[in-house]
PDB file of N, CA and C in Angstrom:
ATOM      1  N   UNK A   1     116.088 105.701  95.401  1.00  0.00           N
ATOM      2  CA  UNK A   1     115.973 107.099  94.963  1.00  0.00           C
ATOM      3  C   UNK A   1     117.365 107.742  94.948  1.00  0.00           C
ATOM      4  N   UNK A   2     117.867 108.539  93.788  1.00  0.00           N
ATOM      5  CA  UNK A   2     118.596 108.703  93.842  1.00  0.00           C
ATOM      6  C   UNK A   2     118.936 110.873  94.867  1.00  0.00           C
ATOM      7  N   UNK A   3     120.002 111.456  95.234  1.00  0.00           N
ATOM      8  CA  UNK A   3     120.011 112.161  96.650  1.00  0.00           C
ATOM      9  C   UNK A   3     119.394 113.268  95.550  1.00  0.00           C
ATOM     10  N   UNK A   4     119.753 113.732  94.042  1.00  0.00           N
ATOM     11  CA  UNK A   4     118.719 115.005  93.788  1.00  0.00           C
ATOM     12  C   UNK A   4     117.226 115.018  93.801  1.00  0.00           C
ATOM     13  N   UNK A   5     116.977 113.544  93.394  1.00  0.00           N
ATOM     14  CA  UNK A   5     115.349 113.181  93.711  1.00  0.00           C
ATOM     15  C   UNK A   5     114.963 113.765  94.802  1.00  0.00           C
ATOM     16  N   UNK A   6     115.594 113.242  96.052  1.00  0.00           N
ATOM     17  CA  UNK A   6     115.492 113.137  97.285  1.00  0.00           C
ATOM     18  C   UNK A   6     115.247 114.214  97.690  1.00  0.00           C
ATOM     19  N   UNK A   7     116.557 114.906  97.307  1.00  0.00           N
ATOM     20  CA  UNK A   7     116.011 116.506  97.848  1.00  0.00           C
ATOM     21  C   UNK A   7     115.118 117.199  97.144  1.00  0.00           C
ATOM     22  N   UNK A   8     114.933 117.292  95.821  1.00  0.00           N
ATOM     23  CA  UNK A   8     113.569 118.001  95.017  1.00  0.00           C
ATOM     24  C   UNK A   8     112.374 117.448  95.997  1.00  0.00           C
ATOM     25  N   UNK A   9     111.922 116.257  96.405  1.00  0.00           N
ATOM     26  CA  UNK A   9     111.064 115.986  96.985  1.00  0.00           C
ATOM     27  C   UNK A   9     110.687 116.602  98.562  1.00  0.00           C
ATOM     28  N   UNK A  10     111.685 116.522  99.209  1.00  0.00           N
ATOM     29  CA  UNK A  10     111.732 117.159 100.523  1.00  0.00           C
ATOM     30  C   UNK A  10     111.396 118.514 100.073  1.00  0.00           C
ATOM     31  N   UNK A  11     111.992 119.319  99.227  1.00  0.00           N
ATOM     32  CA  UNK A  11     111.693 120.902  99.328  1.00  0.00           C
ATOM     33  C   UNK A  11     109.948 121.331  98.893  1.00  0.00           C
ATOM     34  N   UNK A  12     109.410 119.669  97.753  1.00  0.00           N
ATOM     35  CA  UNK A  12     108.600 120.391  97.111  1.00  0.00           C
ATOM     36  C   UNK A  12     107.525 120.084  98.126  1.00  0.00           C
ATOM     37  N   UNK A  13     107.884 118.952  99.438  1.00  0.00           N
ATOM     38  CA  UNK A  13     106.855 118.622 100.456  1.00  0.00           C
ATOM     39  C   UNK A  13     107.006 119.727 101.415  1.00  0.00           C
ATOM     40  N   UNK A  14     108.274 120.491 101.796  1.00  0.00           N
ATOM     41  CA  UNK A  14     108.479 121.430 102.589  1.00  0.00           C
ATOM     42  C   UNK A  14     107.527 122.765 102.215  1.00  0.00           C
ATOM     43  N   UNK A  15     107.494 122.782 100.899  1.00  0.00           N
ATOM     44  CA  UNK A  15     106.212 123.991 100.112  1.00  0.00           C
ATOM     45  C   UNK A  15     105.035 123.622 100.684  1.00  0.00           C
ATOM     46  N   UNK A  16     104.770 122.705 100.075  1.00  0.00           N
ATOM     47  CA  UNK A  16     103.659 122.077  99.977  1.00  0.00           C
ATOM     48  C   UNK A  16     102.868 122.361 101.057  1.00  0.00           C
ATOM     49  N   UNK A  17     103.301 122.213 102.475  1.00  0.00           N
ATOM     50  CA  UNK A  17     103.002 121.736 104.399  1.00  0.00           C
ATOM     51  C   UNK A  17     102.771 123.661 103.838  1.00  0.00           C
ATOM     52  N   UNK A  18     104.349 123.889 104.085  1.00  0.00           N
ATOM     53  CA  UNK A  18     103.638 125.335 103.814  1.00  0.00           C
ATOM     54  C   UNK A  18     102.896 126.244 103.986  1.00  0.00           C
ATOM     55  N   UNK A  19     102.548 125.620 102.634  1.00  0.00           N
ATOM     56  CA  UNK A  19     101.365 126.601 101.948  1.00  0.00           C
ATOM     57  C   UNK A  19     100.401 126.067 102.673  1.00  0.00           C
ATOM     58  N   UNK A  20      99.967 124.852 103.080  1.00  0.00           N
ATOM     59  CA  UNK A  20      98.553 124.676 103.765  1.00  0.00           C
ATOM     60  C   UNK A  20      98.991 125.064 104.601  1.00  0.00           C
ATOM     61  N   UNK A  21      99.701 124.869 105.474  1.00  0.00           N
ATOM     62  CA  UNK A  21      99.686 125.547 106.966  1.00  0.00           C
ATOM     63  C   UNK A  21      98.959 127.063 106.902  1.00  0.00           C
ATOM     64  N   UNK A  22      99.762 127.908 106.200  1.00  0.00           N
ATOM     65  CA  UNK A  22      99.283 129.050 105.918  1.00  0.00           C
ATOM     66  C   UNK A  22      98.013 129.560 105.671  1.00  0.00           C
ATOM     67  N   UNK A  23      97.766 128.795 104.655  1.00  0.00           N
ATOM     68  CA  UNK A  23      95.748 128.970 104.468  1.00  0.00           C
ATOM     69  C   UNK A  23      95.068 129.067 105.572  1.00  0.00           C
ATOM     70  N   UNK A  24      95.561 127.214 106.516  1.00  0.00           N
ATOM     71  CA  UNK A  24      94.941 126.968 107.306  1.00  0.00           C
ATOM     72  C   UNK A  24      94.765 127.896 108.482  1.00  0.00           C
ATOM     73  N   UNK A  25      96.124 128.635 108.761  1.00  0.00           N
ATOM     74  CA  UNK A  25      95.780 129.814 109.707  1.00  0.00           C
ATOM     75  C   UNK A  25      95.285 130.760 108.986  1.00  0.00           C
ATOM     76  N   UNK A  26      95.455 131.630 108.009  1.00  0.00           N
ATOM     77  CA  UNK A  26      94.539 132.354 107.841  1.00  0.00           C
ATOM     78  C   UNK A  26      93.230 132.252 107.609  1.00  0.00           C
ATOM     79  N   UNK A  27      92.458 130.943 107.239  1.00  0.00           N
ATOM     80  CA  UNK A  27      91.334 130.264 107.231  1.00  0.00           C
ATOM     81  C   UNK A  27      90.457 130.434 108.739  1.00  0.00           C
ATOM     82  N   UNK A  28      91.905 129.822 110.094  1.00  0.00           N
ATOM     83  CA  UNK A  28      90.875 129.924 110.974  1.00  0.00           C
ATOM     84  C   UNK A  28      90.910 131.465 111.312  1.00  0.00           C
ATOM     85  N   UNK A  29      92.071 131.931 111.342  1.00  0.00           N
ATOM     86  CA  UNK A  29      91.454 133.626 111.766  1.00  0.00           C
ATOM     87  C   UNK A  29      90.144 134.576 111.299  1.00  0.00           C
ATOM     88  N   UNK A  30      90.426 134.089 109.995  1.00  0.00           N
ATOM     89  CA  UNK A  30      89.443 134.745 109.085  1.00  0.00           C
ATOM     90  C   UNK A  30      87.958 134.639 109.475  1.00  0.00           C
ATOM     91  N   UNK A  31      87.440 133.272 109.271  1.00  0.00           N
ATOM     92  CA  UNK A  31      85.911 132.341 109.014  1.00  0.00           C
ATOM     93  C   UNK A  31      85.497 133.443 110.714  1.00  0.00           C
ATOM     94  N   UNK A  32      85.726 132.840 112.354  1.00  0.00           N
ATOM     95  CA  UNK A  32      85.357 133.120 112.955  1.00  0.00           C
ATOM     96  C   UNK A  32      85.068 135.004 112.744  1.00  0.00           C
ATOM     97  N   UNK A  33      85.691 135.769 112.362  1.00  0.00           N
ATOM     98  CA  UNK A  33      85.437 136.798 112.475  1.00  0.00           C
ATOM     99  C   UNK A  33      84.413 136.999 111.131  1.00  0.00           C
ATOM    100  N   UNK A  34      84.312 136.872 110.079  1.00  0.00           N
ATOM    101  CA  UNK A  34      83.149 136.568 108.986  1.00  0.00           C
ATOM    102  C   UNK A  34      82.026 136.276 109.324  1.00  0.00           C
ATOM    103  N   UNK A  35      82.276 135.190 110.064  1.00  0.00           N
ATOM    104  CA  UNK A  35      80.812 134.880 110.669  1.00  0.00           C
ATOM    105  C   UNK A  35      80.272 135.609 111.828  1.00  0.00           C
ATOM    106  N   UNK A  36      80.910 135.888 112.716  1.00  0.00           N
ATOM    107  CA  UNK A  36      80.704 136.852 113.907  1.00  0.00           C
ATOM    108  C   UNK A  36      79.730 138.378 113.090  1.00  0.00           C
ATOM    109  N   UNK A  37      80.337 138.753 111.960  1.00  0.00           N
ATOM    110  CA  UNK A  37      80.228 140.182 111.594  1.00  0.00           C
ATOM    111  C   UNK A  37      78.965 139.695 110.721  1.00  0.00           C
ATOM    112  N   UNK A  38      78.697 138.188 109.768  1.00  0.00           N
ATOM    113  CA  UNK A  38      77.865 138.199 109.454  1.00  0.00           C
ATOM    114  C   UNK A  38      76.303 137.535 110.063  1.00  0.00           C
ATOM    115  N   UNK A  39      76.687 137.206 111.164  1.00  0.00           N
ATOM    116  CA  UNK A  39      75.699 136.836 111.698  1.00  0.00           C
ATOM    117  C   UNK A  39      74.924 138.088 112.674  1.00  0.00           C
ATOM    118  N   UNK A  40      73.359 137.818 112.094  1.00  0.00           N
ATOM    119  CA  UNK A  40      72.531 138.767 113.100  1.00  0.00           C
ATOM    120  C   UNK A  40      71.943 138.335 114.049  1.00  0.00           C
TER     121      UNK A  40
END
């Protein structure tokens, strides 16, 4: 691989983690309180 490959790849995996990370916490904050408020 040549080093601009290299780095386009690292940044677009560095997004990538990211962005799921992100969901993923706002996912778990979110769901438990959704369900709390929608459950009777």
């Amino acid at each position: 691989m040549n080093p601009d490959l290299k780095d386009f790849v690292e940044k677009y995996l560095a997004v990538v983690l990211g962005t799921y990370m992100s969901v993923y916490v706002v996912a778990f904050i979110t769901l438990p309180y959704l369900l709390s408020h929608n459950a009777w």
